[in-house]
C-alpha atoms as a PDB file:
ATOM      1  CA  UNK A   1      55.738 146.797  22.855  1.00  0.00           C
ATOM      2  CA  UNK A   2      53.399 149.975  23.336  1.00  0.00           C
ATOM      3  CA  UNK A   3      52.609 151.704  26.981  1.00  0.00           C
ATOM      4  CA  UNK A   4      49.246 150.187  26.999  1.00  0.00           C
ATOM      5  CA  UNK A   5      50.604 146.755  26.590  1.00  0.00           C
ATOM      6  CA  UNK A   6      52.907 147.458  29.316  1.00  0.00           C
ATOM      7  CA  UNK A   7      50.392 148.191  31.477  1.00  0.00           C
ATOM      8  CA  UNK A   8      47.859 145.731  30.803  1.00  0.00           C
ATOM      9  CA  UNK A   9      50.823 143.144  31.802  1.00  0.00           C
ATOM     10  CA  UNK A  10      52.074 144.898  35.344  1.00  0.00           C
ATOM     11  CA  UNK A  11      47.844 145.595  36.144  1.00  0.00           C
ATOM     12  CA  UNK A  12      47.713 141.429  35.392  1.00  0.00           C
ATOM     13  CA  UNK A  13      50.722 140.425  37.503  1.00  0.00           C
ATOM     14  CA  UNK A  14      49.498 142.231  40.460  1.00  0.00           C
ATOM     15  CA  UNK A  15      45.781 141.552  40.370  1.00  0.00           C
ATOM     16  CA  UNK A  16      47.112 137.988  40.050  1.00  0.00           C
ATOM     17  CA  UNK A  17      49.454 138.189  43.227  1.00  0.00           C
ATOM     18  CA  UNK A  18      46.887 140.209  45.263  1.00  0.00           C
ATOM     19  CA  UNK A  19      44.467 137.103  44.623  1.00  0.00           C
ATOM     20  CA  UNK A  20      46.836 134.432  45.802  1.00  0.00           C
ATOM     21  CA  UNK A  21      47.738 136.351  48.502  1.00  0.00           C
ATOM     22  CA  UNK A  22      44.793 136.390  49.976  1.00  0.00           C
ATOM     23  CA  UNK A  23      43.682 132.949  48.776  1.00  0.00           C
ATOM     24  CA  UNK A  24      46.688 131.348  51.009  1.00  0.00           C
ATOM     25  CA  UNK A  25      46.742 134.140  53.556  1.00  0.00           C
ATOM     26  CA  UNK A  26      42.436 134.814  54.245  1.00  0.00           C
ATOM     27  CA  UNK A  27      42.638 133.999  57.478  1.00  0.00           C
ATOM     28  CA  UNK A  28      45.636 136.163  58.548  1.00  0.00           C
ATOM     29  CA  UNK A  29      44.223 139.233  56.917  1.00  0.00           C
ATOM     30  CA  UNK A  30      40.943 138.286  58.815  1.00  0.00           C
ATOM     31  CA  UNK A  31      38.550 137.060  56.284  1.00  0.00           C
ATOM     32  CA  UNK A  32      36.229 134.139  56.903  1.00  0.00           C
ATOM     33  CA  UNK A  33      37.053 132.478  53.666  1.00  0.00           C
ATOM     34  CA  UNK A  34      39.223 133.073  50.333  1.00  0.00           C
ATOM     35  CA  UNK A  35      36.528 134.205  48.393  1.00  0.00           C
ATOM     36  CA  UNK A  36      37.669 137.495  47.902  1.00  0.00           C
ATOM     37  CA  UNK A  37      40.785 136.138  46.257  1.00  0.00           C
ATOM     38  CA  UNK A  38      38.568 133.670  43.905  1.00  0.00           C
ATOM     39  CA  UNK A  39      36.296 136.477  42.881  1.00  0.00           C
ATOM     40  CA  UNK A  40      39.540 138.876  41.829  1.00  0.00           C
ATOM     41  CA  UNK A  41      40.424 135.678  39.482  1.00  0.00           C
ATOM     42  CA  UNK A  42      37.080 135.635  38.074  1.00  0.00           C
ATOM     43  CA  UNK A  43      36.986 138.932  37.441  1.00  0.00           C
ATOM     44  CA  UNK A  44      40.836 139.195  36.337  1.00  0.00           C
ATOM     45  CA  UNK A  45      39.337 136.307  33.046  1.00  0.00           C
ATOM     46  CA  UNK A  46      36.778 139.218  32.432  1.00  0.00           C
ATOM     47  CA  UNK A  47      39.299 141.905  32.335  1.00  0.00           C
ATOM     48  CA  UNK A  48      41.898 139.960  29.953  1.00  0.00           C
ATOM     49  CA  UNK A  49      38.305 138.682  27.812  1.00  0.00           C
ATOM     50  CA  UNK A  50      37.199 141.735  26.943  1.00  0.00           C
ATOM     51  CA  UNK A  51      40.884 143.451  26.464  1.00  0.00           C
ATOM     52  CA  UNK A  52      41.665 140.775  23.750  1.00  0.00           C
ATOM     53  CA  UNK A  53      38.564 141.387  21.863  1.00  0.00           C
ATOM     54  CA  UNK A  54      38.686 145.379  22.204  1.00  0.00           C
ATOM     55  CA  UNK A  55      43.001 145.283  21.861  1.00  0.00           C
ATOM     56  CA  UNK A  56      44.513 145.340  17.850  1.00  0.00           C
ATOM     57  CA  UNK A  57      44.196 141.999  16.386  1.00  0.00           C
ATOM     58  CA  UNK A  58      47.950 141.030  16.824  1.00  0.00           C
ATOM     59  CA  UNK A  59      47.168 140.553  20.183  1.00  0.00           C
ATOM     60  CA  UNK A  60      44.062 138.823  20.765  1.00  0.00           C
ATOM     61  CA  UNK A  61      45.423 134.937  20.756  1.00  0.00           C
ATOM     62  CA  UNK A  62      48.608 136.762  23.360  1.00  0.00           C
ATOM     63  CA  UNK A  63      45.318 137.747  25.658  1.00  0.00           C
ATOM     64  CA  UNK A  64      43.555 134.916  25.547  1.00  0.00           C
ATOM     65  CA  UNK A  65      46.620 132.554  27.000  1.00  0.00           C
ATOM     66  CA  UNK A  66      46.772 134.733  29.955  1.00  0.00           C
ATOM     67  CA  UNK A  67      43.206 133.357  31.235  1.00  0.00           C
ATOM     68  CA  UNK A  68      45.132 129.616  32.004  1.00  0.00           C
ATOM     69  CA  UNK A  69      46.249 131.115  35.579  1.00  0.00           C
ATOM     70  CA  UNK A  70      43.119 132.481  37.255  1.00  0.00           C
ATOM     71  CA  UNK A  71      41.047 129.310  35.527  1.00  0.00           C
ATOM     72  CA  UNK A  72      43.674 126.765  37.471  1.00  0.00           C
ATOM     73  CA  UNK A  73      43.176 128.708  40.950  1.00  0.00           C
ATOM     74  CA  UNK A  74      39.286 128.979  40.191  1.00  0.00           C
ATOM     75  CA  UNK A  75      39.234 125.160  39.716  1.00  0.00           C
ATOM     76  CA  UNK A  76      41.682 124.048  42.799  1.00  0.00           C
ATOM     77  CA  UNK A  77      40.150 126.267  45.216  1.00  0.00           C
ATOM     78  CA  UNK A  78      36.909 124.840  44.025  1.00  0.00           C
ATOM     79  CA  UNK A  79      37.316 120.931  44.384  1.00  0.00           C
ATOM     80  CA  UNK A  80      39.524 121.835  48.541  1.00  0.00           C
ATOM     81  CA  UNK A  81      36.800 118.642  49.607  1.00  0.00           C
ATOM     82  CA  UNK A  82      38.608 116.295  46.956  1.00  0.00           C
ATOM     83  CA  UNK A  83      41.165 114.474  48.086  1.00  0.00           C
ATOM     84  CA  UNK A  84      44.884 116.100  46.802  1.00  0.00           C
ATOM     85  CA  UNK A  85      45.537 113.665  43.816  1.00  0.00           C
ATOM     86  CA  UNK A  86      41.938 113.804  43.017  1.00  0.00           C
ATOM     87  CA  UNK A  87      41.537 117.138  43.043  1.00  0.00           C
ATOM     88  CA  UNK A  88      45.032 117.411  40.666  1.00  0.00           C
ATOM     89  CA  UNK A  89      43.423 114.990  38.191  1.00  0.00           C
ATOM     90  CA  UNK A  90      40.342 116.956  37.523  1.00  0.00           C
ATOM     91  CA  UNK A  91      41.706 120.041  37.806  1.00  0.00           C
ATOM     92  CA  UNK A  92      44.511 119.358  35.000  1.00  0.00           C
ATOM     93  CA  UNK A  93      42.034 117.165  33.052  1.00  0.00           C
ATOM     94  CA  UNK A  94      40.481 120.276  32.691  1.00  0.00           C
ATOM     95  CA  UNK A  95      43.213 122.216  31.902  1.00  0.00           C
ATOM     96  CA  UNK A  96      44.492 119.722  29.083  1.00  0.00           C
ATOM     97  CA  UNK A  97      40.922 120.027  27.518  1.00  0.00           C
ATOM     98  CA  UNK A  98      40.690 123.331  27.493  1.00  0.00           C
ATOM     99  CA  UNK A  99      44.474 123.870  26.353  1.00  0.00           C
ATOM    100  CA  UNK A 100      43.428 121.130  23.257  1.00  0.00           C
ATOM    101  CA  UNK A 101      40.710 123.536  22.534  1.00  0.00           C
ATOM    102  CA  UNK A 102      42.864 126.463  22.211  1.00  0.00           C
ATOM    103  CA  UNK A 103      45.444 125.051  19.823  1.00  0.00           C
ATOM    104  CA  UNK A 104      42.674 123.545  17.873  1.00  0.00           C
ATOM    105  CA  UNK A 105      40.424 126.614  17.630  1.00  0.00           C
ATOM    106  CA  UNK A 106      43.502 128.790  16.781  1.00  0.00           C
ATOM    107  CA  UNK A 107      44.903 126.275  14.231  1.00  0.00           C
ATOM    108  CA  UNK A 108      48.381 125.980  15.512  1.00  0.00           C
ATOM    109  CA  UNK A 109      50.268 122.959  14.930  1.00  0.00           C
ATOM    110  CA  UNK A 110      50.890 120.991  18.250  1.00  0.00           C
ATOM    111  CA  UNK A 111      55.106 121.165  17.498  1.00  0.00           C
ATOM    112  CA  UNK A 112      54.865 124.807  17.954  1.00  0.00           C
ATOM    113  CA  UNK A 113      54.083 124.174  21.451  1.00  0.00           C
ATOM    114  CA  UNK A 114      56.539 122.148  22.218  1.00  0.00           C
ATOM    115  CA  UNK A 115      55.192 118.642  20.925  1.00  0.00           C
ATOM    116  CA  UNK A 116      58.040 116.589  20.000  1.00  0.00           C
ATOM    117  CA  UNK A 117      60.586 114.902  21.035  1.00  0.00           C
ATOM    118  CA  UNK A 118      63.937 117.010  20.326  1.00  0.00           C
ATOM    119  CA  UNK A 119      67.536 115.283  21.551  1.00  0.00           C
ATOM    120  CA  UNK A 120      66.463 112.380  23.492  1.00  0.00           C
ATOM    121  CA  UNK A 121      69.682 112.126  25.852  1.00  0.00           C
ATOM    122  CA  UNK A 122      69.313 116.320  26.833  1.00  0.00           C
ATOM    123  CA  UNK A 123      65.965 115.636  27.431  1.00  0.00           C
ATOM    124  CA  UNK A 124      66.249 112.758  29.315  1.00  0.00           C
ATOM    125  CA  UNK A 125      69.426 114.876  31.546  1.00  0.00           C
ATOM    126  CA  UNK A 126      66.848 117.683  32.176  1.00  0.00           C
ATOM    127  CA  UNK A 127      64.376 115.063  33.293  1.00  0.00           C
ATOM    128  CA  UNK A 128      66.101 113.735  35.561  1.00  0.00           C
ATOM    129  CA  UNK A 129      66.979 117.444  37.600  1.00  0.00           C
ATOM    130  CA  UNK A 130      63.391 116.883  38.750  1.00  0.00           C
ATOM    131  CA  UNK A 131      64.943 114.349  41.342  1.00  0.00           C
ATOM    132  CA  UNK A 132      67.584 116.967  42.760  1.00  0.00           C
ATOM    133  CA  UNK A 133      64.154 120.067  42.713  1.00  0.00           C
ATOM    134  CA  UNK A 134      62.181 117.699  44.597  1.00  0.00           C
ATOM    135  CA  UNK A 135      64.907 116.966  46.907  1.00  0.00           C
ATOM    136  CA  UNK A 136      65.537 120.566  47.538  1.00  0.00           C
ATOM    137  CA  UNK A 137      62.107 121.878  47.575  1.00  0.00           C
ATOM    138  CA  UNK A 138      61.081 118.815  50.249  1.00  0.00           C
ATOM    139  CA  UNK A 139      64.087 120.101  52.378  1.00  0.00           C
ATOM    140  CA  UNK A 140      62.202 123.498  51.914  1.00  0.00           C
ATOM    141  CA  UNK A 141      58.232 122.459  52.769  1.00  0.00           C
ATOM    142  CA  UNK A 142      59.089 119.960  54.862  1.00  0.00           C
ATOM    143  CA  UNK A 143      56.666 116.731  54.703  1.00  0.00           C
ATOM    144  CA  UNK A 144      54.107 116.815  51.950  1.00  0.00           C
ATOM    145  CA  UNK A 145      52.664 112.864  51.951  1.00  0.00           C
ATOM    146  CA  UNK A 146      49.666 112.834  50.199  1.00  0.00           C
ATOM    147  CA  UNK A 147      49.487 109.054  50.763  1.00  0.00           C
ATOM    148  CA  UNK A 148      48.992 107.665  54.647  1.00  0.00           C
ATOM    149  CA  UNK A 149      50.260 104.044  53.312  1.00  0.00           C
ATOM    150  CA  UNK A 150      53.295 103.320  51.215  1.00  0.00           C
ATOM    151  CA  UNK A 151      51.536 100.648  49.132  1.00  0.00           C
ATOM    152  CA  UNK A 152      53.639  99.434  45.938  1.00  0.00           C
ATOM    153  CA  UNK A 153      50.456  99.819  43.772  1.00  0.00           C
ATOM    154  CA  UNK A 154      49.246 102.849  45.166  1.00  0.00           C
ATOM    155  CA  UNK A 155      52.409 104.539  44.906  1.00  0.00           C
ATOM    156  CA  UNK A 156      52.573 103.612  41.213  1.00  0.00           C
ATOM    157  CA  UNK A 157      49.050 105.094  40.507  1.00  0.00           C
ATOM    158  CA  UNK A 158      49.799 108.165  42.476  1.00  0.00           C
ATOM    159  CA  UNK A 159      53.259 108.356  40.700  1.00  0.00           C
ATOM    160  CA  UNK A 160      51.949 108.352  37.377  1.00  0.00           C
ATOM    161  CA  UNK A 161      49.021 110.684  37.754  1.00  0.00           C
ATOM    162  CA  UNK A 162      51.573 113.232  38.964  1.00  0.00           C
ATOM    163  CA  UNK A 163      53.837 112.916  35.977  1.00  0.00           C
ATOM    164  CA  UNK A 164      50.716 113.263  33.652  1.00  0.00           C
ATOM    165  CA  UNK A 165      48.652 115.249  35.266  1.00  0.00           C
ATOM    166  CA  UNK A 166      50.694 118.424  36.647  1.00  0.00           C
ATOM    167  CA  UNK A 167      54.349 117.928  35.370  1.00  0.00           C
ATOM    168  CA  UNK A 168      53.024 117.758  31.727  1.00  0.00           C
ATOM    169  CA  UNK A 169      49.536 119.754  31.690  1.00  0.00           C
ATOM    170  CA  UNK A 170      51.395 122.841  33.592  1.00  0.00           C
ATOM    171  CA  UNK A 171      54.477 122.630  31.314  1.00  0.00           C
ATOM    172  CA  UNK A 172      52.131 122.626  28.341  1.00  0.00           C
ATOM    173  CA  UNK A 173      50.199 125.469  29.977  1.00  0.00           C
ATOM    174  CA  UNK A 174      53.011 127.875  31.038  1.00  0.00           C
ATOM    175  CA  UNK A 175      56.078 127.230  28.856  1.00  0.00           C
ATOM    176  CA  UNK A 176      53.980 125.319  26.166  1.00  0.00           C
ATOM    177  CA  UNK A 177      51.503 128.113  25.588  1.00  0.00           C
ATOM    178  CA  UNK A 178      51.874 130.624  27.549  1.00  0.00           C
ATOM    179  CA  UNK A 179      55.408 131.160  26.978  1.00  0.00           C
ATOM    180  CA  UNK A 180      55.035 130.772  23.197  1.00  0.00           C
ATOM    181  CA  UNK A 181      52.439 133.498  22.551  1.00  0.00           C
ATOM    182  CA  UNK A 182      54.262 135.905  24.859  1.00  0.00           C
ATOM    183  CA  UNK A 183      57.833 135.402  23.428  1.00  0.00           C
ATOM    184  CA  UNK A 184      56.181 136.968  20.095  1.00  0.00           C
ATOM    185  CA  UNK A 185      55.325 140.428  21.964  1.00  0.00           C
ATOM    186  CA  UNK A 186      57.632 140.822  24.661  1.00  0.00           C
ATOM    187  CA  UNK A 187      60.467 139.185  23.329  1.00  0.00           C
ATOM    188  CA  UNK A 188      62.331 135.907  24.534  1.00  0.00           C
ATOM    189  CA  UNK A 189      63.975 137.584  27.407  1.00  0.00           C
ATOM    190  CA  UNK A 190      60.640 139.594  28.917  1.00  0.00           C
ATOM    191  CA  UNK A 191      58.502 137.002  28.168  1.00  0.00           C
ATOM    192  CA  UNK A 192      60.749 134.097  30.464  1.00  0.00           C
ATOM    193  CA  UNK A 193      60.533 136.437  33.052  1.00  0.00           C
ATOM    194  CA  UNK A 194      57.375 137.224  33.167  1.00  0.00           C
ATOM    195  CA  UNK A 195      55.850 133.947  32.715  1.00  0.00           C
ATOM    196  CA  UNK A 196      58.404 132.685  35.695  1.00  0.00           C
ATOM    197  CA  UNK A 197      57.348 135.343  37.903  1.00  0.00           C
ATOM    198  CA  UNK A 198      53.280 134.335  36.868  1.00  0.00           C
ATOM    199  CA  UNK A 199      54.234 130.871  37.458  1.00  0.00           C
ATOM    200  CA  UNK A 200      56.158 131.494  41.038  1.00  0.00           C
ATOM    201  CA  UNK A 201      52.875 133.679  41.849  1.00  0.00           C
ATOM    202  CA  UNK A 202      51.008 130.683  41.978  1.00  0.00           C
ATOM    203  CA  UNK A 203      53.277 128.768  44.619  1.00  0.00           C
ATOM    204  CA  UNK A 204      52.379 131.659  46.849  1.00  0.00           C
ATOM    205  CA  UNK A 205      49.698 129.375  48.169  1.00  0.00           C
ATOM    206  CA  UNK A 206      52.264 126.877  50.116  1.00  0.00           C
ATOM    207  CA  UNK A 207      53.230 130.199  52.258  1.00  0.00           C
ATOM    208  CA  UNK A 208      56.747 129.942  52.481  1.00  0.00           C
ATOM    209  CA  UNK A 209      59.114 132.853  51.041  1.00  0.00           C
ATOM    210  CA  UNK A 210      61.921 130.839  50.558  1.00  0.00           C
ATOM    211  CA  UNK A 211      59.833 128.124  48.493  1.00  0.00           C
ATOM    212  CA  UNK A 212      58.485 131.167  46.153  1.00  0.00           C
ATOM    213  CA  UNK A 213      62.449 132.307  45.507  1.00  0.00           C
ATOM    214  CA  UNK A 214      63.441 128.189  44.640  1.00  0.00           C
ATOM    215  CA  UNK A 215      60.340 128.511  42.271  1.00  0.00           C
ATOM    216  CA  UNK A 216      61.393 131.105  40.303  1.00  0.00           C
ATOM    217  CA  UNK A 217      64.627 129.863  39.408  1.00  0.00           C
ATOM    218  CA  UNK A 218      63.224 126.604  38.614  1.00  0.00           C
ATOM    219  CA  UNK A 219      60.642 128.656  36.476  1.00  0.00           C
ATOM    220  CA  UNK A 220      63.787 130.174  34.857  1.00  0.00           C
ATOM    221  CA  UNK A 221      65.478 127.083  33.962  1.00  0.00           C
ATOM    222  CA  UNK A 222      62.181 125.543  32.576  1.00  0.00           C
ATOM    223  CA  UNK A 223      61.490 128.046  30.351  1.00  0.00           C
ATOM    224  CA  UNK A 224      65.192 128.555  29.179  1.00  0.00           C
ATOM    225  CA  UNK A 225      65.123 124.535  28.863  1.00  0.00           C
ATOM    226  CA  UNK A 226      61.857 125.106  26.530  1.00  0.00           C
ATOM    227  CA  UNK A 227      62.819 127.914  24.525  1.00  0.00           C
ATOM    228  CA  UNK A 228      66.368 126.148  23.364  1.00  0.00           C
ATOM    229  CA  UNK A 229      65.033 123.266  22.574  1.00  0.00           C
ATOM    230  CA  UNK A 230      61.557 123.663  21.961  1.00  0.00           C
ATOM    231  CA  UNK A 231      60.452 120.913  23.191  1.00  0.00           C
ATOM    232  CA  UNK A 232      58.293 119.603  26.300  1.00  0.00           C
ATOM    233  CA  UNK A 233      59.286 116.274  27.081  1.00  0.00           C
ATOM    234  CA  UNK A 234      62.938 116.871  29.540  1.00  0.00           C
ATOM    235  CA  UNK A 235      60.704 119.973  31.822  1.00  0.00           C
ATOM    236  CA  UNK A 236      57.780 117.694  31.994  1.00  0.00           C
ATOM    237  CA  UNK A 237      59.754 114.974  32.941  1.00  0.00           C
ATOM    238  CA  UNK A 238      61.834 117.049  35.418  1.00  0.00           C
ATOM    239  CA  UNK A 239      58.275 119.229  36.931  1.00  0.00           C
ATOM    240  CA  UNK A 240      56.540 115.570  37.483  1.00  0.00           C
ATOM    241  CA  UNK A 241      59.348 113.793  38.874  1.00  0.00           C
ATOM    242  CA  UNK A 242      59.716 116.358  41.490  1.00  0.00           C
ATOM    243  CA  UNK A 243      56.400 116.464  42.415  1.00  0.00           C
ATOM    244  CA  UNK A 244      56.742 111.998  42.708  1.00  0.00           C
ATOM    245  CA  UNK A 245      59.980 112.829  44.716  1.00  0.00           C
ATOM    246  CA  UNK A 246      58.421 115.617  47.266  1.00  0.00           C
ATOM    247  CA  UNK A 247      54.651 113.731  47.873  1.00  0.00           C
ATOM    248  CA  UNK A 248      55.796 110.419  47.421  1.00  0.00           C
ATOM    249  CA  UNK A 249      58.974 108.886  47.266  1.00  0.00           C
ATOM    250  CA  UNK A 250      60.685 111.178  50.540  1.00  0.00           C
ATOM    251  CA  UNK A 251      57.395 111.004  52.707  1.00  0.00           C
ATOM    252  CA  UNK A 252      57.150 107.082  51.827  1.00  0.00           C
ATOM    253  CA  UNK A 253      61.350 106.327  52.778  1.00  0.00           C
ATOM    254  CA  UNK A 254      61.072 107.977  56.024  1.00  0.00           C
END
């Protein structure tokens, strides 16, 4: 990995913190909104756009991944008048569609990213951690209902948009492709790390210091989960079950 790369990745992680930083914290750092932060994502897309066209070939697909970040803050901070599991269903809808496109303009094949099924009983064991994260990170944040009535039905909807639509589209997104392109330049270790600390970054939004460190290490174990086994089924699992566990299941049993 050349200097320039080197730099190019420190220059993204801390235009990318600066953003979210300000995004969750406007109003402390006496702004009247978070526009600021949304217009250093929008700009941060240009930046890594035009580097991946300009940069040696070998690292143009690498570039491109790095736009999934910014584009998921851009579209959250854009729909704060939908209600929460609304607002997750669009945004990830978009972020599975554009994540289809990808693969299918670059002509990978889906298993490289993690699409299959790999030893059904580890999988199933790292799915279930999600229970014990969601636990833990509920302890952390405190109540997070996104539901004002525990109704069977409702729960059940809620539940299974969470599992689909940000335990699997952010897997696919940050250890599915993200991970994968990265791995091939920085190297398995580097890459983890760096994609964990990207990841954490954008947790910085629930303002609590302690939540960002339990992030990380959950980032960590994802992405060590992923790269062993290749496969996204056991983090998805785990990710969306701790989201059902900290919005839904705690916040409806008390």
């Amino acid at each position: 990995m050349n200097r320039d790369i080197k730099i190019a990745f420190v220059s993204y992680l801390t235009l990318l913190v600066i953003a979210e930083i300000i995004i969750a914290y406007y109003a402390e750092l006496g702004l009247d909104s978070p526009h600021l932060g949304i217009a250093i994502h929008a700009v941060l897309i240009l930046i890594i756009l035009s580097y991946s066209f300009l940069s040696a070939k070998k690292y143009f697909v690498f570039m491109q991944v790095l736009v999934f970040p910014p584009l998921i803050r851009i579209l959250s901070t854009s729909l704060t008048d939908f209600q929460f599991i609304y607002a997750i269903i669009v945004t990830n809808s978009l972020l599975i569609i554009t994540a289809y496109l990808f693969i299918k303009s670059n002509d990978i094949h889906p298993r490289d990213f993690g699409f299959c099924m790999g030893n059904i009983k580890w999988q199933l064991c790292v799915g279930a951690t999600g229970i014990l994260f969601g636990y833990i990170e509920y302890l952390i944040l405190g109540d997070q209902a996104v539901i004002s009535e525990a109704v069977i039905p409702t729960l059940i909807a809620y539940a299974l948009a969470l599992m689909f639509f940000s335990g699997f589209s952010e897997e696919l997104v940050f250890r599915g492709i993200i991970l994968t392109n990265l791995k091939n330049v920085l190297g398995r270790n580097y890459a983890l790390v760096f994609v964990s600390l990207v990841f954490t970054a954008m947790h910085i939004i629930w303002k609590n210091p302690l939540d960002i460190l339990f992030v990380f290490f959950v980032a960590l174990f994802y992405g060590y989960v992923f790269l062993k086994t290749k496969s996204l089924l056991g983090i998805s699992m785990s990710h969306g079950l701790a989201n059902v566990v900290l919005f839904l299941v705690i916040p409806a049993a008390i």
